[in-house]
PDB file of N, CA and C in Angstrom:
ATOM      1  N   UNK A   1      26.564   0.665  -7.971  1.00  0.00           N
ATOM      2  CA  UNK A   1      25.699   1.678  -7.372  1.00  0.00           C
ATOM      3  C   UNK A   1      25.509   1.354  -5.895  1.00  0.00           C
ATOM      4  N   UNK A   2      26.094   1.734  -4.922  1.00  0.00           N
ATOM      5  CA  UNK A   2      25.557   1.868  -3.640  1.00  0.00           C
ATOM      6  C   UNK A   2      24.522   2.659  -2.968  1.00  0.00           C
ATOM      7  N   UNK A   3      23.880   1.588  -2.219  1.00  0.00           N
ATOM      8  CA  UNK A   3      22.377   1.644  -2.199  1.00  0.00           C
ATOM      9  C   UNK A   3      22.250   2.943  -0.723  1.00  0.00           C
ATOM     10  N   UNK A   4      21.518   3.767  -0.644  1.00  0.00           N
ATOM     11  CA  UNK A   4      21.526   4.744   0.138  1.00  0.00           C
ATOM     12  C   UNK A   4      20.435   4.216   1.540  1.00  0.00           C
ATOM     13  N   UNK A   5      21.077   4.194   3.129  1.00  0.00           N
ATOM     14  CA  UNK A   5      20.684   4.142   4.088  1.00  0.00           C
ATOM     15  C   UNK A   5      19.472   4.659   4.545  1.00  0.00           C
ATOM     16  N   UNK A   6      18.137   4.750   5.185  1.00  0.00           N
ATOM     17  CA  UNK A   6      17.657   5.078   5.101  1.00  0.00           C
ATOM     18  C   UNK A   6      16.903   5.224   6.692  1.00  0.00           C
ATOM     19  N   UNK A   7      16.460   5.726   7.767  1.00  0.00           N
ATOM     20  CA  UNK A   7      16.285   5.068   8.933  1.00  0.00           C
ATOM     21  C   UNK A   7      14.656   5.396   9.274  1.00  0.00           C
ATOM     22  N   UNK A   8      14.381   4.660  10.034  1.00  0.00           N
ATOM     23  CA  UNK A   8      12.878   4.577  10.121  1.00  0.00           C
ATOM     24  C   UNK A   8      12.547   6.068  10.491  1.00  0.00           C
ATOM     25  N   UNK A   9      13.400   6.870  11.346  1.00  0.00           N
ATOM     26  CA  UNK A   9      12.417   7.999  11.724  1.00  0.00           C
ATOM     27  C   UNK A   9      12.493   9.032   9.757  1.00  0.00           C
ATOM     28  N   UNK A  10      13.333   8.493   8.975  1.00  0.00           N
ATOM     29  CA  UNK A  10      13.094   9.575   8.118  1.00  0.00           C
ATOM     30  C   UNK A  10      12.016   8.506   7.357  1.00  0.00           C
ATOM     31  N   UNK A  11      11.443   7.658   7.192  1.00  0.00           N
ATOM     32  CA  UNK A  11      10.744   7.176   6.520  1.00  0.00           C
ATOM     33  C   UNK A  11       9.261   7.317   7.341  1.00  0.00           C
ATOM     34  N   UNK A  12       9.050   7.749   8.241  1.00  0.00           N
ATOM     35  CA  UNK A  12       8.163   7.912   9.664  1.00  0.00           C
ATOM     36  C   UNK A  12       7.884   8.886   9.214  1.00  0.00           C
ATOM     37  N   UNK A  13       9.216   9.876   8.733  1.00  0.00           N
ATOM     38  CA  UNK A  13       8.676  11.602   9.140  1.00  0.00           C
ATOM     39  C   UNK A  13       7.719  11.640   7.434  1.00  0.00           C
ATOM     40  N   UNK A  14       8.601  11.048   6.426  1.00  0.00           N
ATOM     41  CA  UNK A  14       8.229  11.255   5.448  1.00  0.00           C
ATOM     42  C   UNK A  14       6.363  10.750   4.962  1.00  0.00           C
ATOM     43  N   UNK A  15       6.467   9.422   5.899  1.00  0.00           N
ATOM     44  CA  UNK A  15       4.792   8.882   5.994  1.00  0.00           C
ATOM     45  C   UNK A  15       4.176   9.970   6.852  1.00  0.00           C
ATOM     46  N   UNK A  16       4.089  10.972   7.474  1.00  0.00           N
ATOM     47  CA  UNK A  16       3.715  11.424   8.333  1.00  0.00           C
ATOM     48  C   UNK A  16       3.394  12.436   7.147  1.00  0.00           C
ATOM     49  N   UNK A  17       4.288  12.835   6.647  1.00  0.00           N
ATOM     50  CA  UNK A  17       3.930  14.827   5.675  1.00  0.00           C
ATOM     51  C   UNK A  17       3.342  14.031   4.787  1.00  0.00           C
ATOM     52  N   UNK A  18       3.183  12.977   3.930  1.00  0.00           N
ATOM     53  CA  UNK A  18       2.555  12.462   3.195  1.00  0.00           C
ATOM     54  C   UNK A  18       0.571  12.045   3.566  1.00  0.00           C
ATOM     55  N   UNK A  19       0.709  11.838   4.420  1.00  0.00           N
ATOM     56  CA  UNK A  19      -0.925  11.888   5.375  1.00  0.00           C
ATOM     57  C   UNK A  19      -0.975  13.144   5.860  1.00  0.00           C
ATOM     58  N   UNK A  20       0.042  14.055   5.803  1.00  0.00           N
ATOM     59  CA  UNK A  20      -0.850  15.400   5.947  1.00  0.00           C
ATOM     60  C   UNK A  20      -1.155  16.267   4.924  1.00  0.00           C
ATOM     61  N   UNK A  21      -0.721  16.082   3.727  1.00  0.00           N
ATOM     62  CA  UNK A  21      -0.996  16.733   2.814  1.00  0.00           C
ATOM     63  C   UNK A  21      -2.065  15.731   1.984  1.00  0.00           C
ATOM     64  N   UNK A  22      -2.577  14.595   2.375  1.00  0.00           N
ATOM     65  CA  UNK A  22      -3.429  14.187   1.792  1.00  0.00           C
ATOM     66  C   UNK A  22      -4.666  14.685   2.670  1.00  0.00           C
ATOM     67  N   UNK A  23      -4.274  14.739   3.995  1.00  0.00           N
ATOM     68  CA  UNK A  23      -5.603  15.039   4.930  1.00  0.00           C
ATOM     69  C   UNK A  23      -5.854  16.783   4.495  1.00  0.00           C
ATOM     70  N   UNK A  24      -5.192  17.379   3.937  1.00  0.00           N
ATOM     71  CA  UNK A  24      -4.890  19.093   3.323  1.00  0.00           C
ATOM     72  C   UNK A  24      -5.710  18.382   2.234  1.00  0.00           C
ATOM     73  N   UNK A  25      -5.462  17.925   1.127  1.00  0.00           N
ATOM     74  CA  UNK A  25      -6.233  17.600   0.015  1.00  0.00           C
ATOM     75  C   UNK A  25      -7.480  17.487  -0.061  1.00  0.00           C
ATOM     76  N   UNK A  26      -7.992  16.612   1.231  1.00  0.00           N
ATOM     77  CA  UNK A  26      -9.465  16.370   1.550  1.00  0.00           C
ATOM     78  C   UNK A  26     -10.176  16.897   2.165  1.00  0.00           C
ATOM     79  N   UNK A  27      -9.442  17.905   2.912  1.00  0.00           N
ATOM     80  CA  UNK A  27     -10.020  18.962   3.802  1.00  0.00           C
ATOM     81  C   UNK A  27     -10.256  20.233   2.189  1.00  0.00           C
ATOM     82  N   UNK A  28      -9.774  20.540   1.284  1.00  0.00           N
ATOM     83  CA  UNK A  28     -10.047  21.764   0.602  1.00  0.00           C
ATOM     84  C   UNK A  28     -10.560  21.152  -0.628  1.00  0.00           C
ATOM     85  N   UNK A  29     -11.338  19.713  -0.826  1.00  0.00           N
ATOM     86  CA  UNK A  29     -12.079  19.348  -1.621  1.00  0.00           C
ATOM     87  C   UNK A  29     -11.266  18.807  -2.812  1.00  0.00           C
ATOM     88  N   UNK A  30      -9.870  19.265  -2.977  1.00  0.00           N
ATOM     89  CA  UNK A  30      -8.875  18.850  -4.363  1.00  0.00           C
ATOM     90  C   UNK A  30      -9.388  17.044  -4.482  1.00  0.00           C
ATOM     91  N   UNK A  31      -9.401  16.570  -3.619  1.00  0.00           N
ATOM     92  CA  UNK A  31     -10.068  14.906  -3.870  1.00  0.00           C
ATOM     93  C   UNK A  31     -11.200  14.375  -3.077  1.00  0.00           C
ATOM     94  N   UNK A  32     -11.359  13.229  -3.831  1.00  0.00           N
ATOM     95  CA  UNK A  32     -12.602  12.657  -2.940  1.00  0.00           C
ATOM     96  C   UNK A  32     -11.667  11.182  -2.178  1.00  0.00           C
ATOM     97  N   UNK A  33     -12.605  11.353  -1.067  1.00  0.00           N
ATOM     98  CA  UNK A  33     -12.135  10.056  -0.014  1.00  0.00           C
ATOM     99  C   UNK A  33     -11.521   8.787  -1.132  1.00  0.00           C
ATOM    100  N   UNK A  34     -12.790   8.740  -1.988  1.00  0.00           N
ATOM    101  CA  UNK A  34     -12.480   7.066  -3.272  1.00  0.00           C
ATOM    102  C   UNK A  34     -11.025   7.563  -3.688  1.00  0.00           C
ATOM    103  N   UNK A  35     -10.844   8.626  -4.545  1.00  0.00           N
ATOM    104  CA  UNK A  35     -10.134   8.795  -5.013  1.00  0.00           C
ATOM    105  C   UNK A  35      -8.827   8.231  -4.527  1.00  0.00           C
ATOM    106  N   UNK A  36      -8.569   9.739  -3.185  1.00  0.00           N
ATOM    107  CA  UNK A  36      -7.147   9.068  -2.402  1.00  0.00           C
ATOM    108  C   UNK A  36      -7.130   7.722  -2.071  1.00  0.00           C
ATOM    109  N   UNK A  37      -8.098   7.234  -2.052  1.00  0.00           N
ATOM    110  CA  UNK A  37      -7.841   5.831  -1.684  1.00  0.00           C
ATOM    111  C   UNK A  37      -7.590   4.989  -3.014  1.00  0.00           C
ATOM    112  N   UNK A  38      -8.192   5.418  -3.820  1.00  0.00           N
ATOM    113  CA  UNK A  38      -7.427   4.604  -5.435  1.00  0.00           C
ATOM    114  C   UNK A  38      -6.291   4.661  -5.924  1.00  0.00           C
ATOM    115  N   UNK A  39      -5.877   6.133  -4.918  1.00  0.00           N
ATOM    116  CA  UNK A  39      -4.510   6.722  -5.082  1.00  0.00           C
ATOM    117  C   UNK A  39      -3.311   5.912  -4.300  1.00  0.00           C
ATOM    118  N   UNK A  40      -3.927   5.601  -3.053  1.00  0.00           N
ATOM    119  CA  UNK A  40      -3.014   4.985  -2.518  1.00  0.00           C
ATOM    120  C   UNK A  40      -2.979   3.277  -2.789  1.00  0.00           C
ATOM    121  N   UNK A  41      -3.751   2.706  -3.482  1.00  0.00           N
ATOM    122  CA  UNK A  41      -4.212   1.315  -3.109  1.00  0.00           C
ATOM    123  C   UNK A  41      -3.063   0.739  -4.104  1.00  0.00           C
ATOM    124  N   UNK A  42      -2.770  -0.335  -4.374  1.00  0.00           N
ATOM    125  CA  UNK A  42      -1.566  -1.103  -4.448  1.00  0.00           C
ATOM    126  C   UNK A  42      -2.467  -1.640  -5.407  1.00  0.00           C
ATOM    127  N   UNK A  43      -3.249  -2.106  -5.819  1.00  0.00           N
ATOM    128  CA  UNK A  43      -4.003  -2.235  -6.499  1.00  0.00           C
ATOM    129  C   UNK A  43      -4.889  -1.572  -7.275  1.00  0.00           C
ATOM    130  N   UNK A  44      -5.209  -1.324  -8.596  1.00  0.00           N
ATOM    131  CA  UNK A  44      -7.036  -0.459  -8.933  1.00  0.00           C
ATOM    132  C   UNK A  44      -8.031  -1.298  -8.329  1.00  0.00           C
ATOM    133  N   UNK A  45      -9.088  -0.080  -8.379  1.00  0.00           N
ATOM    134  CA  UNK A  45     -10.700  -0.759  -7.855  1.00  0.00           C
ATOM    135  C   UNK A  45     -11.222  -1.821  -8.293  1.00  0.00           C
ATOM    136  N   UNK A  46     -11.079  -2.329  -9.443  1.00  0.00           N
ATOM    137  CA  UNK A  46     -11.629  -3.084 -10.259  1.00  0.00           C
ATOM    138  C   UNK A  46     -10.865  -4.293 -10.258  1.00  0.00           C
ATOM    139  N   UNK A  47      -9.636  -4.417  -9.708  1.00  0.00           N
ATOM    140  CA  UNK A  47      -8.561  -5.666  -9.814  1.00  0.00           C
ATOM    141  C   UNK A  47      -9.473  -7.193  -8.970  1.00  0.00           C
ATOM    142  N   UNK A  48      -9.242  -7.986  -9.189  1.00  0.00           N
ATOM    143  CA  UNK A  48      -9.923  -9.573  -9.118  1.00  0.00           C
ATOM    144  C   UNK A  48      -8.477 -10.168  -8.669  1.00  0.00           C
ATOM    145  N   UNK A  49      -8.516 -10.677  -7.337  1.00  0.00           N
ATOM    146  CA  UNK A  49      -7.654 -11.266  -7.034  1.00  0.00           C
ATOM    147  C   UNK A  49      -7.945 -12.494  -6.463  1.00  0.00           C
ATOM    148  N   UNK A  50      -7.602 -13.722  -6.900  1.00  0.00           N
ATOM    149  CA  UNK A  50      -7.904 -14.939  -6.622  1.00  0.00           C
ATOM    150  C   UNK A  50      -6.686 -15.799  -6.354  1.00  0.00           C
ATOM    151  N   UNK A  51      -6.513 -16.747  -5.262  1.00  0.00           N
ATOM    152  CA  UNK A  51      -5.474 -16.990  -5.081  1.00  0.00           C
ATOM    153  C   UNK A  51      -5.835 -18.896  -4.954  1.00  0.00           C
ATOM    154  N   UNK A  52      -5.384 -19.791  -5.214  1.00  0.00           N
ATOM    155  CA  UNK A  52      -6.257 -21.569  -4.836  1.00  0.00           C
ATOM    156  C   UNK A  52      -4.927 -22.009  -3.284  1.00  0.00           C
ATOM    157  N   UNK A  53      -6.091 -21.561  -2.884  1.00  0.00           N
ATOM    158  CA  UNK A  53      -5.612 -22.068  -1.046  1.00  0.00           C
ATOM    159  C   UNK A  53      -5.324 -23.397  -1.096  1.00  0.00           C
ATOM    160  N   UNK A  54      -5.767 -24.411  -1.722  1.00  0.00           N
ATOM    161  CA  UNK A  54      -5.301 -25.442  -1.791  1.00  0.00           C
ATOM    162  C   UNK A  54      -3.738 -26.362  -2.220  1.00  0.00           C
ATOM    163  N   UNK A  55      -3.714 -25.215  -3.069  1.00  0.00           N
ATOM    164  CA  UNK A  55      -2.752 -25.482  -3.628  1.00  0.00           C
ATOM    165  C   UNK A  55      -1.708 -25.263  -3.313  1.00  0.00           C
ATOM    166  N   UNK A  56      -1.879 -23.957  -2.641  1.00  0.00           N
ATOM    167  CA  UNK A  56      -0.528 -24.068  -1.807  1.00  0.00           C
ATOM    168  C   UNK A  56      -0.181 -23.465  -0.671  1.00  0.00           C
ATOM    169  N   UNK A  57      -1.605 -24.616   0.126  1.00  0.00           N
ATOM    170  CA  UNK A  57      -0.930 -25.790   1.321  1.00  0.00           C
ATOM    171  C   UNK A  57      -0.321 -26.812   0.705  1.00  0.00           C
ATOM    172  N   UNK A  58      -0.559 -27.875  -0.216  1.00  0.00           N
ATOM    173  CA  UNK A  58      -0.098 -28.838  -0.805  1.00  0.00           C
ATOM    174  C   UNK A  58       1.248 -28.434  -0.802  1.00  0.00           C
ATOM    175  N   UNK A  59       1.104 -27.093  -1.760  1.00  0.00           N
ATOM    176  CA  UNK A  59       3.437 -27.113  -2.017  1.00  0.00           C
ATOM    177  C   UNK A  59       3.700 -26.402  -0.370  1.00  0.00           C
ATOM    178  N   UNK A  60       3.007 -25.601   0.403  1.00  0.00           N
ATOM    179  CA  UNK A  60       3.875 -24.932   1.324  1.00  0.00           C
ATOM    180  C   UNK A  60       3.831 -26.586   2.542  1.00  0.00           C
ATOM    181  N   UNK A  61       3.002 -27.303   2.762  1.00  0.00           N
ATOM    182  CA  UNK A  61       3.138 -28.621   3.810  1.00  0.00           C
ATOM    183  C   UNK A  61       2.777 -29.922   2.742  1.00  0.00           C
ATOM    184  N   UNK A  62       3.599 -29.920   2.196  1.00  0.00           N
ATOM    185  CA  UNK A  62       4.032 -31.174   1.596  1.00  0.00           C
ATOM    186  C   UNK A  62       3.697 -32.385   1.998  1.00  0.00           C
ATOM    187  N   UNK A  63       2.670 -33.559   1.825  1.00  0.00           N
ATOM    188  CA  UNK A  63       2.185 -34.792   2.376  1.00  0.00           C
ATOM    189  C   UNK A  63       3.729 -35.507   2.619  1.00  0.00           C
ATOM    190  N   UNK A  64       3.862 -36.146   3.402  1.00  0.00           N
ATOM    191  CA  UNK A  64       5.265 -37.189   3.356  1.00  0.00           C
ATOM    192  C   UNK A  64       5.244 -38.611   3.289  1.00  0.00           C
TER     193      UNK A  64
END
C-alpha cells in the first residue's frame, strides 16, 4: 500500500474549514463550548493522567 503525500497547505486548508464549521456550530447553538472541546480533546474529561517524573529521569539520564 503506498502511503499518499500530503502537504501542509492542504492539511492548513483542511484545519482551517474544520474551525470554521465548528465556529458555525457554536455560533447556531448545535453545541456547547464543553462539548466541542470534549470533541476535540485527545483525551475524555474525566481521564487521570499521571506520569512518575522520577523515574524517568533515572532511565532518560542514567547515573554513570
Amino acid at each position: 500500500m503506498e502511503s499518499e503525500f500530503v502537504s501542509f497547505e492542504e492539511l492548513d486548508r483542511e484545519h482551517r474549514e474544520e474551525r470554521a464549521r465548528d465556529a458555525e456550530r457554536l455560533r447556531t447553538g448545535e453545541i456547547t463550548p464543553e462539548a466541542l472541546q470534549e470533541e476535540n480533546s485527545i483525551f475524555p474529561k474525566d481521564t487521570v493522567i499521571t506520569f512518575d517524573l522520577v523515574a524517568y529521569l533515572k532511565k532518560a539520564y542514567p547515573m554513570k
